[in-house]
Protein backbone atom coordinates (compact mmCIF):
# COMPACT_ATOMS: atom_id res chain seq x y z
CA UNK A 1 -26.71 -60.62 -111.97
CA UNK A 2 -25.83 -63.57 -110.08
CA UNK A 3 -22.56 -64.05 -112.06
CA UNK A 4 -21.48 -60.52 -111.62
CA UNK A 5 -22.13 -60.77 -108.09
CA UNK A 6 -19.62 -64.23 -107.58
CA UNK A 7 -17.24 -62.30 -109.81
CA UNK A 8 -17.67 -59.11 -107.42
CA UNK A 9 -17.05 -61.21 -104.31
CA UNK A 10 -14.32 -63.99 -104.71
CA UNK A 11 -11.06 -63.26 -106.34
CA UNK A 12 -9.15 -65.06 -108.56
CA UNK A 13 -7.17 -67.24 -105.67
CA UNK A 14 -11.10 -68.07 -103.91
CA UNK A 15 -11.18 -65.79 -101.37
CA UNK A 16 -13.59 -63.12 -100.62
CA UNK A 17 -12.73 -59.80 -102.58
CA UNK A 18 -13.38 -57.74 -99.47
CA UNK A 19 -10.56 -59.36 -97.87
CA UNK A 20 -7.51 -57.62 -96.25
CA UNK A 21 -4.47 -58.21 -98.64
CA UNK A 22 -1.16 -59.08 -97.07
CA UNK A 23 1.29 -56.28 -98.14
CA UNK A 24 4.05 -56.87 -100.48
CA UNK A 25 6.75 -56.10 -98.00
CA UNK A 26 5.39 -58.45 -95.72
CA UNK A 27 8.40 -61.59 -96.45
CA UNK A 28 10.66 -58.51 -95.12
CA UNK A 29 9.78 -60.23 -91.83
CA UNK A 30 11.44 -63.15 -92.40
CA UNK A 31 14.81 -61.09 -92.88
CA UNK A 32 14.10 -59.38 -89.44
CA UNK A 33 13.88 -62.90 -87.61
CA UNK A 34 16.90 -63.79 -89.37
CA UNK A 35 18.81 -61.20 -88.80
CA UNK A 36 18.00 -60.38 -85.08
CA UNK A 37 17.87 -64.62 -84.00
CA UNK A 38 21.15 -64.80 -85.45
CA UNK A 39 22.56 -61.81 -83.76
CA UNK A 40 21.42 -62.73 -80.42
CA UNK A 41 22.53 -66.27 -80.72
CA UNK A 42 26.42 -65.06 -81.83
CA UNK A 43 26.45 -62.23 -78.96
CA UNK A 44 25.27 -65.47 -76.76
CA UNK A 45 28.05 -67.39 -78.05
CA UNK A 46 30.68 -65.12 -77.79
CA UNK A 47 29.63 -63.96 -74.25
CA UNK A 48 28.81 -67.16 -72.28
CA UNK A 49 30.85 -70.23 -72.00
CA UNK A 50 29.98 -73.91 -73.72
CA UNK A 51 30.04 -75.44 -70.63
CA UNK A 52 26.97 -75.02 -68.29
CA UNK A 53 28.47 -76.43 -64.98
CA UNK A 54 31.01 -74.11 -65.37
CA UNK A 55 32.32 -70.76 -63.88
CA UNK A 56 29.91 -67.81 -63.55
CA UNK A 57 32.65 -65.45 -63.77
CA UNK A 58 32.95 -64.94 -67.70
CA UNK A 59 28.77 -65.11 -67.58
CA UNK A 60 28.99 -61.66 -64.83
CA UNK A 61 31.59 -60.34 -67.20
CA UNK A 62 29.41 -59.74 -69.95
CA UNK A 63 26.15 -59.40 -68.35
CA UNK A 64 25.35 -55.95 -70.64
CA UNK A 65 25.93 -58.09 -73.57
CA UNK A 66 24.15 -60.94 -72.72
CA UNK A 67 20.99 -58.51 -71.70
CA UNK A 68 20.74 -56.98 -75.26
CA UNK A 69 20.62 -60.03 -76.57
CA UNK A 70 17.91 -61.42 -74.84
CA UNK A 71 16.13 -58.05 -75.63
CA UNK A 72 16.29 -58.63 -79.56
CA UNK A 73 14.47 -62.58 -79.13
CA UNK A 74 11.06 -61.48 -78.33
CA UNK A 75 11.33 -58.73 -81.43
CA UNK A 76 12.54 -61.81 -83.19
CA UNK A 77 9.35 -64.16 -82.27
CA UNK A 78 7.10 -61.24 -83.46
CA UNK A 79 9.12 -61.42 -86.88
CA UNK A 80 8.61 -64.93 -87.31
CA UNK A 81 5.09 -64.88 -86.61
CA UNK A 82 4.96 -62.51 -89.12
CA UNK A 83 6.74 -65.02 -91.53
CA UNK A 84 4.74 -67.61 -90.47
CA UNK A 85 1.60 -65.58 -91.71
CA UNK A 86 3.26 -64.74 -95.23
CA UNK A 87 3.74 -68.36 -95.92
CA UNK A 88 0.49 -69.12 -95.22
CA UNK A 89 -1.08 -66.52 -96.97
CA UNK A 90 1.52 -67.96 -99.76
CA UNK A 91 0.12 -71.55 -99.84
CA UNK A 92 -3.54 -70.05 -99.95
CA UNK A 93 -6.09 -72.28 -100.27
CA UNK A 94 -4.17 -74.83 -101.71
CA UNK A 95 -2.18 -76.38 -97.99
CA UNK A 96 -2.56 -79.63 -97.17
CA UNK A 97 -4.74 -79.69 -93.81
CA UNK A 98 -2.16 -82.32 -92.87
CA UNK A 99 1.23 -80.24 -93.11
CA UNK A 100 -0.03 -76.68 -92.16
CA UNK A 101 -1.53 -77.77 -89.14
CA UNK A 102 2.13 -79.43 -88.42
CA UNK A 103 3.81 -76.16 -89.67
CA UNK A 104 1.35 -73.74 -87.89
CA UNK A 105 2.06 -76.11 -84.95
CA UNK A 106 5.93 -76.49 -84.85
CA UNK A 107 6.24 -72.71 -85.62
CA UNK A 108 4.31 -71.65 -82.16
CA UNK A 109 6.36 -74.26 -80.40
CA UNK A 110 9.20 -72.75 -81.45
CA UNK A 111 8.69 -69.88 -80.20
CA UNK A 112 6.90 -70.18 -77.34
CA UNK A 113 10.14 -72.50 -76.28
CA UNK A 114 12.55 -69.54 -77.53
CA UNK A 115 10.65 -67.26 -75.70
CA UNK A 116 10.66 -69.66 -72.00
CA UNK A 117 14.24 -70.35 -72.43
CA UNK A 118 15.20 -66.51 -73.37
CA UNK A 119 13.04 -65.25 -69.69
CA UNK A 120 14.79 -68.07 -67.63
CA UNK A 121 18.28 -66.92 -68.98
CA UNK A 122 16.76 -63.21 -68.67
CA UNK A 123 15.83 -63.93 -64.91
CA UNK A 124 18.95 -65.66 -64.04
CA UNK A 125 20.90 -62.57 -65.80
CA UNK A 126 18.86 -60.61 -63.54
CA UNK A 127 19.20 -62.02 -60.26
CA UNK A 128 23.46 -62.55 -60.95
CA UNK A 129 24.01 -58.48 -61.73
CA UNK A 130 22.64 -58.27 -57.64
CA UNK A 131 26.01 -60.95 -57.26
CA UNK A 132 23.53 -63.56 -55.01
CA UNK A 133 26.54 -65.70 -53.90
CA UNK A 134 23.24 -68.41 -53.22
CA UNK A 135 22.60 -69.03 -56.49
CA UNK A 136 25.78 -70.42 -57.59
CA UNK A 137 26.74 -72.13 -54.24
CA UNK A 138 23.14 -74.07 -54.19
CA UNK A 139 23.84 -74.85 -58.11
CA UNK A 140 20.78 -73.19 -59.40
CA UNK A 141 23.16 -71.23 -61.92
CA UNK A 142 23.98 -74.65 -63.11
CA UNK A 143 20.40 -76.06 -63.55
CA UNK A 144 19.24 -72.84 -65.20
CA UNK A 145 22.36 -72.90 -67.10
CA UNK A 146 21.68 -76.51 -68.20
CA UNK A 147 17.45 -75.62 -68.51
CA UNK A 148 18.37 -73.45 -71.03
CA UNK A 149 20.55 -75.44 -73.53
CA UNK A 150 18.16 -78.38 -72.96
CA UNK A 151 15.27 -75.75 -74.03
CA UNK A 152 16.38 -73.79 -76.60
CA UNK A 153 19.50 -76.11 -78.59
CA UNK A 154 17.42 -79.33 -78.32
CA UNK A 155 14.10 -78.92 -77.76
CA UNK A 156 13.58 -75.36 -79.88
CA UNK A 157 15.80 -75.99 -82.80
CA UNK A 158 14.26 -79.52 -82.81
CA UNK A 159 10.57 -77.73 -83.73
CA UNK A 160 12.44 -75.45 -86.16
CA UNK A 161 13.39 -78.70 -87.85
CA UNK A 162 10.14 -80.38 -88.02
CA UNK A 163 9.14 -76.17 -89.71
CA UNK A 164 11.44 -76.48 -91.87
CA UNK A 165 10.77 -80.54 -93.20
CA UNK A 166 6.56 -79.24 -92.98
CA UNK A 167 6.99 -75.96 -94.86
CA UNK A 168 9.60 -77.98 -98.00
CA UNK A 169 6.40 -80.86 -98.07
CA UNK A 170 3.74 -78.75 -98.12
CA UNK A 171 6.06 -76.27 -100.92
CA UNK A 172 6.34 -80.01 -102.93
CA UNK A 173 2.89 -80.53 -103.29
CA UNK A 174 2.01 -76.96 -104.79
CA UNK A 175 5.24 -75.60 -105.76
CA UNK A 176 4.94 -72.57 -103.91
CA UNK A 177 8.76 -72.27 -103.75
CA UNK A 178 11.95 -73.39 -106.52
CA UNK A 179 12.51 -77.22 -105.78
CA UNK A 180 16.23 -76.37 -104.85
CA UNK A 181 14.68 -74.35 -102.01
CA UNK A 182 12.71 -77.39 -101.10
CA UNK A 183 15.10 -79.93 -101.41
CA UNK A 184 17.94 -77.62 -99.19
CA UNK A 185 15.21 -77.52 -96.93
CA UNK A 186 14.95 -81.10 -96.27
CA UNK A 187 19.23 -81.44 -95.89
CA UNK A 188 18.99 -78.62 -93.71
CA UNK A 189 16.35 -80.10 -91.53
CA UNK A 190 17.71 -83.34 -91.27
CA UNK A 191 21.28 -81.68 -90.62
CA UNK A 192 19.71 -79.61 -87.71
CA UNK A 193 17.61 -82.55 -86.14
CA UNK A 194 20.78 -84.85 -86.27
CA UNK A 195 23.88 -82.51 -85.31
CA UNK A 196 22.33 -80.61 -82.80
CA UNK A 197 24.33 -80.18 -79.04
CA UNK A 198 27.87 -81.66 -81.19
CA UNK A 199 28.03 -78.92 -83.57
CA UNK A 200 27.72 -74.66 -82.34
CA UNK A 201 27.05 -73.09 -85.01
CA UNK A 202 24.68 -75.81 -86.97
CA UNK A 203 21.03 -73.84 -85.22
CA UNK A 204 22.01 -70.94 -87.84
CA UNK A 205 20.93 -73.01 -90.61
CA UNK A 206 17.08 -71.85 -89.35
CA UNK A 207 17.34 -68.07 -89.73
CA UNK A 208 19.86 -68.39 -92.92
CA UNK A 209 16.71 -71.09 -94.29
CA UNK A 210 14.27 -68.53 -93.21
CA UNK A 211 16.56 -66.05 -94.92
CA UNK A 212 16.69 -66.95 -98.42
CA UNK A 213 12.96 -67.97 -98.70
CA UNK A 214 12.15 -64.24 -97.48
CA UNK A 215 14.66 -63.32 -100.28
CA UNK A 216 12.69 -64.83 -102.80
CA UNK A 217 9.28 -63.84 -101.82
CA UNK A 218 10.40 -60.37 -101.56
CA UNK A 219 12.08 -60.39 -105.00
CA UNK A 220 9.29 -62.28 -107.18
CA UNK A 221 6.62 -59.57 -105.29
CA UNK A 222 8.45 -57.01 -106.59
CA UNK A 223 8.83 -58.22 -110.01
CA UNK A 224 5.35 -58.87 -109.80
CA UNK A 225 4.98 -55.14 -108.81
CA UNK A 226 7.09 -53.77 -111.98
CA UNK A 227 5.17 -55.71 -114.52
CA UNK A 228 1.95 -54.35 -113.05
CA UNK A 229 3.06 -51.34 -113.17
């Protein structure tokens, strides 16, 4: 009796049989992040000029632009949290206590510094559509302009590194993804930690990393879906 209840309460992985299961379509989360971070950062691009001491004038210009893509980041942080939860459920009980609490960790920092650059930039969007003369001519435009970069290209995308350089360790030690994943992991990381503020377009490596391993989870759950079937 006492052997059919252990079978009737932990499942195969260890963990109670009453547990909630994380749904199949769940890695479609990562694709979201992806696709919505990488959206937002190209209308950004496109919209506002390199240089934050600069003019406000092309910033005004696309104001309606620039709005709906600081509307699409905090969709984008839900995503990833979402992503964040599928890998985890992923590793199981099998993570190093070591590397998921520095995964878990640089993941909420990385959002939670997406998310205070994205409602400074939404603020100073704001307060520029009333066209406050004061705020460029006391060069507050250019600090927030400056606060910003410094937040989210340097500070941000350096968490997303130390995610990314976490995630391909802990996916080392148990294999959870193809070692080709892994290993572009780690050249992506170090890329992104070393080239970021010379190079643009180098912070899409993130969502395009976060990309494919959503890819894969979503295509090996459905396999595993047909065979079951």
């Amino acid at each position: 009796m006492m052997h059919l209840s252990h079978v009737y309460r932990w499942s195969s992985r260890g963990k109670p049989a009453s547990a909630m299961k994380t749904p199949r379509t769940a890695a479609i989360a990562g694709i979201v992040f992806s696709s919505l971070f990488t959206i937002s950062m190209l209308l950004v691009w496109i919209s506002i000029p390199a240089d934050p001491i600069g003019p406000a004038t092309n910033v005004m210009n696309h104001i309606k632009t620039i709005s709906f893509s600081l509307d699409l980041l905090p969709f984008a942080g839900i995503a990833f949290l979402w992503f964040i939860a599928v890998v985890r459920d992923r590793l199981g009980e099998l993570e190093d206590r070591f590397f998921a609490t520095v995964f878990l960790g640089s993941g909420l920092l990385f959002i939670a510094m997406l998310f205070n650059a994205a409602a400074v930039a939404g603020g100073l969007i704001g307060i520029l559509g009333k066209g406050s003369e004061n705020l460029i001519q006391s060069g507050t435009y250019a600090l927030s302009r400056a606060e910003i970069q410094q937040t989210m290209n340097i500070y941000a995308m350096k968490m997303a590194g130390v995610f990314m350089i976490s995630t391909s360790t802990i996916s080392l030690q148990i294999q959870c993804f193809p070692r080709w994943i892994t290993f572009l992991g780690y050249v992506l990381a170090l890329i992104l930690l070393l080239s970021i503020g010379t190079i643009q377009w180098i912070p899409l490596a993130f969502p395009l990393w976060v990309l494919l391993i959503s890819l894969y989870i979503l295509a090996e759950n459905l396999g595993q879906s047909e065979v079951a079937a």
